[in-house]
Protein backbone atom coordinates (compact mmCIF):
# COMPACT_ATOMS: atom_id res chain seq x y z
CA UNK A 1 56.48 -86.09 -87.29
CA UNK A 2 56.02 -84.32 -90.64
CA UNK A 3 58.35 -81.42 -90.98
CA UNK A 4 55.12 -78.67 -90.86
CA UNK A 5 54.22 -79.60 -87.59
CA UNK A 6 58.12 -79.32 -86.76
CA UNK A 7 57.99 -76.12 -88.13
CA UNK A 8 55.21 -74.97 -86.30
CA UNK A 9 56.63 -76.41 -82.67
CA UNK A 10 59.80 -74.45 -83.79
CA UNK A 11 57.48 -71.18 -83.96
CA UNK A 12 56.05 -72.04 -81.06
CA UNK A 13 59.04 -72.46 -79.04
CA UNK A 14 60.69 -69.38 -80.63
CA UNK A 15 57.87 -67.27 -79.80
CA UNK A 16 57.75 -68.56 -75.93
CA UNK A 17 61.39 -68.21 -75.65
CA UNK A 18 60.72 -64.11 -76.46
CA UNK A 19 57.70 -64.34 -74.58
CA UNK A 20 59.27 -65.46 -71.51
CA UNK A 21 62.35 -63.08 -71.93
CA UNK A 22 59.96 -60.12 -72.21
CA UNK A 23 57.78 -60.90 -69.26
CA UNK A 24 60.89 -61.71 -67.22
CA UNK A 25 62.24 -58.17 -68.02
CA UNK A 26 58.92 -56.61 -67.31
CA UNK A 27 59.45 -57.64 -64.02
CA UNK A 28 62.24 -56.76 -63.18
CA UNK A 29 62.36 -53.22 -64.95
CA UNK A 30 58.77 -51.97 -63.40
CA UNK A 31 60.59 -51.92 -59.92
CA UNK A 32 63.44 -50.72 -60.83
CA UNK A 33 62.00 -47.96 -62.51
CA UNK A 34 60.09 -47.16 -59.10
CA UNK A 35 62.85 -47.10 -57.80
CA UNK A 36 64.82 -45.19 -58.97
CA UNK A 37 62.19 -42.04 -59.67
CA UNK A 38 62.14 -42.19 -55.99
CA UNK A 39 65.72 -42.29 -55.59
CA UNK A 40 65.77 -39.11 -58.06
CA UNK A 41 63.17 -37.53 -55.98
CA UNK A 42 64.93 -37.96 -52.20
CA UNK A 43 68.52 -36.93 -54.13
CA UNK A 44 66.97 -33.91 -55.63
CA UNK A 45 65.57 -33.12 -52.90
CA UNK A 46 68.22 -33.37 -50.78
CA UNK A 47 70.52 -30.61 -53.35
CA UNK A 48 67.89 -28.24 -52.75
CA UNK A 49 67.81 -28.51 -49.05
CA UNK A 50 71.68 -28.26 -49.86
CA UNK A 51 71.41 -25.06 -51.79
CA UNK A 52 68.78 -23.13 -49.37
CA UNK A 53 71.71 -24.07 -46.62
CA UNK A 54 73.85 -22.65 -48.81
CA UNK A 55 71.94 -19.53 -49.46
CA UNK A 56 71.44 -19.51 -45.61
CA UNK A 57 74.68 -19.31 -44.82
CA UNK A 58 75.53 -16.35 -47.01
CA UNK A 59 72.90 -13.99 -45.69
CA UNK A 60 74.05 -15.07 -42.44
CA UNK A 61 77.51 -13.49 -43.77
CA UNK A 62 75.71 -10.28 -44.69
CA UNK A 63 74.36 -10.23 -41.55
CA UNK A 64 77.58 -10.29 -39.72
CA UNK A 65 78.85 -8.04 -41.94
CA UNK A 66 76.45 -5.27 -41.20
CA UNK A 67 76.15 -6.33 -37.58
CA UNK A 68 79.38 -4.81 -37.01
CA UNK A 69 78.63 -1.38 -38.54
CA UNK A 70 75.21 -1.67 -36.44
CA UNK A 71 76.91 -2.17 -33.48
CA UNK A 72 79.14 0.96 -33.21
CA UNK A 73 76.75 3.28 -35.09
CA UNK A 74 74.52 2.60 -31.74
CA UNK A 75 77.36 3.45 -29.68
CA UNK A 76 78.27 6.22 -31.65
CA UNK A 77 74.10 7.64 -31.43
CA UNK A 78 74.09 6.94 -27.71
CA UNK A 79 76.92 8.75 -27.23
CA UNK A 80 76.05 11.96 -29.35
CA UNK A 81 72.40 11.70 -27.64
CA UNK A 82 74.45 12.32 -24.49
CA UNK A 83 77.18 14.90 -25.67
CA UNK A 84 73.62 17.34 -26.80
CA UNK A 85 72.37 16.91 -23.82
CA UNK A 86 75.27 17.75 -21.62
CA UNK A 87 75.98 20.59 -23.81
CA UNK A 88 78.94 19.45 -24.40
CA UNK A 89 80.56 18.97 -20.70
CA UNK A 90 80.02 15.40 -21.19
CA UNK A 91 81.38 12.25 -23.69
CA UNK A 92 83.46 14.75 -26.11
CA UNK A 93 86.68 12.37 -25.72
CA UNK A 94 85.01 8.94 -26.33
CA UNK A 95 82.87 10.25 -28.86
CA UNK A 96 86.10 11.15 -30.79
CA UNK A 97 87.64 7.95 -29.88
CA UNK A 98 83.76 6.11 -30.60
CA UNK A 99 83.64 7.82 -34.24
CA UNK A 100 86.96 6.33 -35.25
CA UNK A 101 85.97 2.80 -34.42
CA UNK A 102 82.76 3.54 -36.41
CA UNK A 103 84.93 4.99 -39.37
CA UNK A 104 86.64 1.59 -39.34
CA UNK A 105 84.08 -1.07 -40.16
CA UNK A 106 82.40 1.23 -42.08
CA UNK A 107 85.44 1.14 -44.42
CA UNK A 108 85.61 -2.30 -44.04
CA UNK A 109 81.85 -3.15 -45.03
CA UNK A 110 81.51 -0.71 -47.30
CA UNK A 111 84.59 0.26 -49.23
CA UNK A 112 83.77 -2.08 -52.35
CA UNK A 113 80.55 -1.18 -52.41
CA UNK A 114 77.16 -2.74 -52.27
CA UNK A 115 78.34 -5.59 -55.26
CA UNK A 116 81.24 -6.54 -52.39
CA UNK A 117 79.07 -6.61 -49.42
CA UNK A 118 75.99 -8.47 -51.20
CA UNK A 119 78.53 -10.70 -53.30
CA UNK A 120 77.79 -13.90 -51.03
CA UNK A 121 74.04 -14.06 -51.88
CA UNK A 122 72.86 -15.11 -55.22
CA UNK A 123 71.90 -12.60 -58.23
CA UNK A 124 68.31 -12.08 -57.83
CA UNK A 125 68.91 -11.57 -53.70
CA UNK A 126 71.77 -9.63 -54.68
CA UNK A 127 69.85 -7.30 -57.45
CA UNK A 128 66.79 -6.98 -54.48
CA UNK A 129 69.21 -5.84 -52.03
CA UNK A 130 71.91 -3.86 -53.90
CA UNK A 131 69.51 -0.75 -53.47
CA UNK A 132 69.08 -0.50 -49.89
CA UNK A 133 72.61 -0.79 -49.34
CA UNK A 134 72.61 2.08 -51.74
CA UNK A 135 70.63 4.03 -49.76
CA UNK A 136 72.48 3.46 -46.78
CA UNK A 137 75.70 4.87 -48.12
CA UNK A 138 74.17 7.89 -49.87
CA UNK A 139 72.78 8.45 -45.92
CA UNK A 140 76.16 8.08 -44.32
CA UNK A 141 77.60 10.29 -47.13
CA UNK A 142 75.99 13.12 -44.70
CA UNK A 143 77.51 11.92 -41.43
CA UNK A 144 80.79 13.92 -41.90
CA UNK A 145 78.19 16.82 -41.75
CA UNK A 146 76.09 15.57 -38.49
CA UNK A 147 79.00 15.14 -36.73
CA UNK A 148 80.16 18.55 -37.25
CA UNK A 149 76.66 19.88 -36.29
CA UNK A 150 76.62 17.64 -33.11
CA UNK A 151 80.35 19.07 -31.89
CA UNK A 152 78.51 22.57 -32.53
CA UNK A 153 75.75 21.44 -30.08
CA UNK A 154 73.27 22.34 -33.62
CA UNK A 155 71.53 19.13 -33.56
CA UNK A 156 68.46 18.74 -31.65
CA UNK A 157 68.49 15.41 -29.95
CA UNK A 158 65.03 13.98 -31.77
CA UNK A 159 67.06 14.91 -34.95
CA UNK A 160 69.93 12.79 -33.92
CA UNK A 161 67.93 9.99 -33.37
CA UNK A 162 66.16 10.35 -36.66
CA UNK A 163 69.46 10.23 -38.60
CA UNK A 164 71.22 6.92 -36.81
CA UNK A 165 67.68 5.34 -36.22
CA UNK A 166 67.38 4.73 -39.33
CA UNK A 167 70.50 3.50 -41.02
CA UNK A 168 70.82 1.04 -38.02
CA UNK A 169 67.22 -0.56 -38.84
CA UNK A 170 68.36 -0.76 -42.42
CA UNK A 171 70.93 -2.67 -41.85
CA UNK A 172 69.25 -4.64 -39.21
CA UNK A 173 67.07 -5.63 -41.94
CA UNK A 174 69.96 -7.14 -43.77
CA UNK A 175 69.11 -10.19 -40.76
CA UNK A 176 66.11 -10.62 -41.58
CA UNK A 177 66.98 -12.52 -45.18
CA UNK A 178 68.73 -15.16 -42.91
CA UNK A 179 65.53 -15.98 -41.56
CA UNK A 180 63.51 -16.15 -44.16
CA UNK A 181 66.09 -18.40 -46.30
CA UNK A 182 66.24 -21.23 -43.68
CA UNK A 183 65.77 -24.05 -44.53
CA UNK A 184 64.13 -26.59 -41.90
CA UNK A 185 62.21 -25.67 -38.91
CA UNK A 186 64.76 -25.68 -36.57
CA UNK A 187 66.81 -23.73 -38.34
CA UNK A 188 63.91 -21.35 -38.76
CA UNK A 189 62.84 -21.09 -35.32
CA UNK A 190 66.91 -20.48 -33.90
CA UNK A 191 67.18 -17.46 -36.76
CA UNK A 192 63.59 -16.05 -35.64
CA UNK A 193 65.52 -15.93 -32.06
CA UNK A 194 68.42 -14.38 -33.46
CA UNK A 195 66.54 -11.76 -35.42
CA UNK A 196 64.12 -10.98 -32.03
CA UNK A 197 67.24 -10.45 -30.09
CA UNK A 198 68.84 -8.46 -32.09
CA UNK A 199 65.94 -6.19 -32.30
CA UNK A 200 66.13 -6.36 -28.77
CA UNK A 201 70.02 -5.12 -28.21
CA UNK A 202 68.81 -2.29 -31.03
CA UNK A 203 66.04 -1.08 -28.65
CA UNK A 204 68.47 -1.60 -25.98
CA UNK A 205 70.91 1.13 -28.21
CA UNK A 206 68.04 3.27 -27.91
CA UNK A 207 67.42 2.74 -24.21
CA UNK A 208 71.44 3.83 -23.92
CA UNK A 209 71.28 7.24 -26.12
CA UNK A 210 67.61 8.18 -23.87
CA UNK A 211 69.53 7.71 -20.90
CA UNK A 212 72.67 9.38 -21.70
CA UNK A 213 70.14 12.28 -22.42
CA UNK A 214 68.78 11.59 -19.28
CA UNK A 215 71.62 11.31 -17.21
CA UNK A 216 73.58 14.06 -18.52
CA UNK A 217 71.23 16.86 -18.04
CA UNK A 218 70.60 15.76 -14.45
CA UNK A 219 67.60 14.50 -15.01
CA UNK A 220 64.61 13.03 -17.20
CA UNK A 221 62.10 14.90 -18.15
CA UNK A 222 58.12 13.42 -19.05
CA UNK A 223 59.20 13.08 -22.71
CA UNK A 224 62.72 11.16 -22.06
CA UNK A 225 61.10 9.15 -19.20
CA UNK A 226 58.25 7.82 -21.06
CA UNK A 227 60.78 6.93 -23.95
CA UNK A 228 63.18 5.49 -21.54
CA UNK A 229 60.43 3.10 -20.06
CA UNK A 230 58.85 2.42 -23.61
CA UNK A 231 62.30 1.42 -25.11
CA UNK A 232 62.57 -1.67 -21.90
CA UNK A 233 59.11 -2.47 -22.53
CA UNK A 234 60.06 -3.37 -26.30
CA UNK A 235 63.13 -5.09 -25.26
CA UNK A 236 61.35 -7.39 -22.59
CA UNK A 237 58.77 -8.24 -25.19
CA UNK A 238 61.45 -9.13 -28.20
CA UNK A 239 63.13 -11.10 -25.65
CA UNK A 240 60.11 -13.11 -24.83
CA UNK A 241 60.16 -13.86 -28.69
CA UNK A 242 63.71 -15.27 -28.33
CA UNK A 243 63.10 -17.35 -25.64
CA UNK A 244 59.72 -18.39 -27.63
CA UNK A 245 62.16 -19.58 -30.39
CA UNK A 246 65.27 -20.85 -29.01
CA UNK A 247 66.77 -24.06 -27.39
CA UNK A 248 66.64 -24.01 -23.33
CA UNK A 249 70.12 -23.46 -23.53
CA UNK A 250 70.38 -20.21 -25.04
CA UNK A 251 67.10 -19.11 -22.99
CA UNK A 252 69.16 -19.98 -19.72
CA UNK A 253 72.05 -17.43 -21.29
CA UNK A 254 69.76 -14.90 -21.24
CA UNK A 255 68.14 -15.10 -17.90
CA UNK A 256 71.48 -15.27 -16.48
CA UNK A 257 72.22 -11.83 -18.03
CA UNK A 258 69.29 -10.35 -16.66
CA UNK A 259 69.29 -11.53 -13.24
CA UNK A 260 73.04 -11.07 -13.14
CA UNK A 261 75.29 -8.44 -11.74
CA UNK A 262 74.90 -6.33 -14.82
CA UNK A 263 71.61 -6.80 -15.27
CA UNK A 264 70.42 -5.96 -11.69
CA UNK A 265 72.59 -2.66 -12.15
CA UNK A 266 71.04 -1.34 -15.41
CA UNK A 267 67.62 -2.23 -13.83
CA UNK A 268 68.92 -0.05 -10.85
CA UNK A 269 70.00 2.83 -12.65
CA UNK A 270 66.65 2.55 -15.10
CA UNK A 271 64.85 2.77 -11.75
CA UNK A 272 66.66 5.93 -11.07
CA UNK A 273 66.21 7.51 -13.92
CA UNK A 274 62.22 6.84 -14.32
CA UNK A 275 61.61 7.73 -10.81
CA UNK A 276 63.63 11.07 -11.26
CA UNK A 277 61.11 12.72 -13.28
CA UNK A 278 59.05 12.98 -9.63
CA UNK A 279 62.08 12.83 -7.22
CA UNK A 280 64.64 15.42 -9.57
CA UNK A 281 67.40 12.26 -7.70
CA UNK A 282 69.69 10.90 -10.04
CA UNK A 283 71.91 9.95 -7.17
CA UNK A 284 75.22 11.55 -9.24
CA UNK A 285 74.90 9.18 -11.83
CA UNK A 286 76.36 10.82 -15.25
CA UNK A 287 75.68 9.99 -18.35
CA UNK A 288 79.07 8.52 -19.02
CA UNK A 289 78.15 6.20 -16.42
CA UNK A 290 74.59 4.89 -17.37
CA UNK A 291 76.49 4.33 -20.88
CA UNK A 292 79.15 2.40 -19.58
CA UNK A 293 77.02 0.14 -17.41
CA UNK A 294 74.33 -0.11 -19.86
CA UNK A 295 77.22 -0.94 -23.14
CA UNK A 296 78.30 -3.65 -20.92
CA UNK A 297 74.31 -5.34 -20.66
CA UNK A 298 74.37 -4.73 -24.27
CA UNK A 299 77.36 -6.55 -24.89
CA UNK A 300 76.95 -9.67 -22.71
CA UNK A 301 73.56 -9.35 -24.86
CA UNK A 302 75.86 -9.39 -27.58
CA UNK A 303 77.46 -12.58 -26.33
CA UNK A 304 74.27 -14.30 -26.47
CA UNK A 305 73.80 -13.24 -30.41
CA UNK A 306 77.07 -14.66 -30.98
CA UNK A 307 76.18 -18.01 -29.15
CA UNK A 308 73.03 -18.19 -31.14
CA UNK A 309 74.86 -17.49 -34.50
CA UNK A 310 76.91 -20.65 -33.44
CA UNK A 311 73.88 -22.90 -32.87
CA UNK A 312 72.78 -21.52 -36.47
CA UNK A 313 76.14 -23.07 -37.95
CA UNK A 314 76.11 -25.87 -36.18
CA UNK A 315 72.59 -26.84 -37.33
CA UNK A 316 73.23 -26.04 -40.68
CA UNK A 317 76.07 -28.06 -41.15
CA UNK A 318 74.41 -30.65 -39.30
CA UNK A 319 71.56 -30.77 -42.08
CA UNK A 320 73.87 -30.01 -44.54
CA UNK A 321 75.61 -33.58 -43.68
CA UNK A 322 72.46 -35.49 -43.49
CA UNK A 323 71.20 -34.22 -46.80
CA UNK A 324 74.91 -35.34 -48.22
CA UNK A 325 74.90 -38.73 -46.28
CA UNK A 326 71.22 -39.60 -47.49
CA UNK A 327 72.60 -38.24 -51.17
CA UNK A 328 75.40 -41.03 -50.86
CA UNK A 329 73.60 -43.81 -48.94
CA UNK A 330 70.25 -43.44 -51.80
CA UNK A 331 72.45 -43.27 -54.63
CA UNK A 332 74.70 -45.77 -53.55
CA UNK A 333 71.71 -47.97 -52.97
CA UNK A 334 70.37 -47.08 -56.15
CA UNK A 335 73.24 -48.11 -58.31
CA UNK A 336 73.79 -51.57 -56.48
CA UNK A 337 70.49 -52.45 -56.36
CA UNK A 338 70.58 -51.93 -61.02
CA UNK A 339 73.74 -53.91 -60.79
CA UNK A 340 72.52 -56.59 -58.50
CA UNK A 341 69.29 -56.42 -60.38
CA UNK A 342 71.03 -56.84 -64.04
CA UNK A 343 73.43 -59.59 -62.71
CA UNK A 344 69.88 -61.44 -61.82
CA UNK A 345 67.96 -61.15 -64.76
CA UNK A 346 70.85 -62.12 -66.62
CA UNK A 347 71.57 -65.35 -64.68
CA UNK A 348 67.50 -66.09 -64.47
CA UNK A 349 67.02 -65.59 -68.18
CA UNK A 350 69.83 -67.83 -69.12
CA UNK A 351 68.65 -70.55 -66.87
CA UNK A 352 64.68 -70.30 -68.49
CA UNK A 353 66.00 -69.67 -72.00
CA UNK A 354 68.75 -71.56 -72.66
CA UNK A 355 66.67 -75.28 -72.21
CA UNK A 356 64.21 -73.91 -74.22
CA UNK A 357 66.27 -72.75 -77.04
CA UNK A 358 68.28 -76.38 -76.90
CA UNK A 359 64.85 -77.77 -77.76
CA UNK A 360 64.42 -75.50 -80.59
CA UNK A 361 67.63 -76.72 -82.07
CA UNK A 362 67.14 -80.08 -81.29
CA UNK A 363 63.69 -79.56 -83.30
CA UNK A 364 65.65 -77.83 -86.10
CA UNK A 365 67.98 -80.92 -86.58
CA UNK A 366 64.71 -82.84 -86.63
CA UNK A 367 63.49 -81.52 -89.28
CA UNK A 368 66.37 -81.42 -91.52
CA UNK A 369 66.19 -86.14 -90.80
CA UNK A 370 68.79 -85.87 -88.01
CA UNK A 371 67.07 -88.56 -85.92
CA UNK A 372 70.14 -89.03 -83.67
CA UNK A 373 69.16 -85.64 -81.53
């Protein structure tokens, strides 16, 4: 064999040893590379399912926050509804006792400000909702001043209702961002049911201040009455929302309520008080009364919100740990699968190679007369 030809097998064998290495890698790299876009896709994925949880869970913070306030500013309108309309013979003690509890978590939401409040959601939530908040204490600035006008007996009723009505469906609103940030469909659905029934206990507020007007004049007029029914009506049909949107469970709390002890009496009393426009019969119920009954149905309503709110944090941390598992199990996956796959080719391309560059060497010698290869 004349050393040209040698030198052309050499080339030869040199260019299939590259050859082989190359396609070999090919293979190996194309899946790989599949791989792991897809891997990149689930994890990313997965930290933005983790960050609308996140952001979830802070406007459900807000939410609690100004559910408070909400809560005793109803009381607080019910019971001024019902001092007016007494003139003054009825509520004057608990509405002193009612405005101190308001005074108290309305220092306690609102004290640092709107920046405080908002400072759990993120900066363009935050920026979006800083105003309304601003709004709402530039209208409680004046509530030193209502009050005074309601001990005078000053205030119309309608014009009571028009100042609280408001700032309570402000900050009602304030729920609403809970719902709109979840982040699955259950999650969706359970806020929807939290936001319908707490609408619901809001109408139910109103419900309370029309009968205390109701109530503690003796009796409903045409006006009050029609109000009165109008406010259940809205109640019964948010509450059909919630049990549109929520488990069986927290349906079942809620029918319990209704057909329960306190529910049978408020639907007593609400009797009463509609039929009263024909009969002038109360049957001696005062408005301190019809309040007290009708705080407790919006309480054990309350109950149910607070039930609800703990099906919302259970779900989310139950996604949130499924989005982290998946996060561990894909990347885990992902990283053994390279280091398996690298461990391979390596072991596969030194098997294939090697022989082939032993012949290329055993060529070489060839050509340089070593015969003994």
């Amino acid at each position: 064999m004349d050393k040209e030809t040698l030198k052309r097998l050499m080339e030869q064998e040199a260019q299939a040893v590259r050859l082989t290495t190359l396609q070999f890698v090919s293979l190996l790299v194309m899946p790989l590379l599949v791989m792991s876009i897809l891997a990149g896709v689930i994890i990313f994925r997965d930290l933005i399912k983790l960050s609308e949880l996140q952001l979830s869970n802070n406007a459900y913070i807000v939410a609690e926050r100004t559910g408070a306030v909400v809560t005793e500013l109803q009381k607080e309108r019910g019971m001024s509804v019902g001092h007016i309309a007494s003139e003054g013979r009825q509520f004057a003690p608990e509405l002193a006792a009612q405005r101190a509890l308001t005074d108290a978590v309305l220092e306690d939401a609102f004290a640092a400000g709107a920046e405080d409040l908002l400072a759990d959601l993120p900066e363009d939530l935050r920026a979006e909702t800083a105003p309304r908040i601003d709004e709402i204490r530039a209208a409680l600035d004046a509530l030193g001043a209502v009050r005074a006008e309601i001990d005078a007996l000053d205030r119309p009723v309608r014009d009571v209702l028009g100042y609280y009505s408001p700032i309570v469906a402000d900050l009602l609103s304030f729920g609403d961002i809970q719902a709109t940030t979840a982040s699955t469909t259950a999650l969706t659905y359970t806020s929807l049911g939290y936001e319908a029934l707490a609408r619901s206990i809001e109408f139910a507020g109103q419900e309370r201040a029309a009968g205390a007007q109701g109530f503690a004049r003796g009796g409903f007029n045409e006006v009050v009455a029609t109000r009165f029914r109008d406010l259940r009506t809205r109640q019964l049909a948010l509450q059909e929302r919630f049990h549109d949107y929520v488990s069986p469970d927290l349906s079942a709390m809620l029918d319990a309520v209704n057909t329960g002890p306190i529910g049978l009496q408020v639907e007593w009393m609400r009797a009463i008080g509609s039929a009263s426009v024909d009969s002038g019969d109360i049957q001696s119920i005062t408005g301190p009364e019809w309040f007290a009954t009708s705080t407790e149905y919006i309480e054990a309503l309350n109950a149910i919100l607070s039930a609800v709110s703990a099906k919302i944090d259970a779900q989310t941390a139950r996604v949130a740990q499924d989005a982290r598992h998946e996060i561990y199990i894909v990347g885990g996956a992902s990283i053994g699968v390279i280091i398996l796959s690298a461990l391979f080719s390596w072991w596969q391309i030194h098997r294939i190679v090697m022989p082939l560059r032993k012949l290329t060497r055993g060529l070489q010698r060839l050509s340089r007369g070593q015969t003994d290869v």
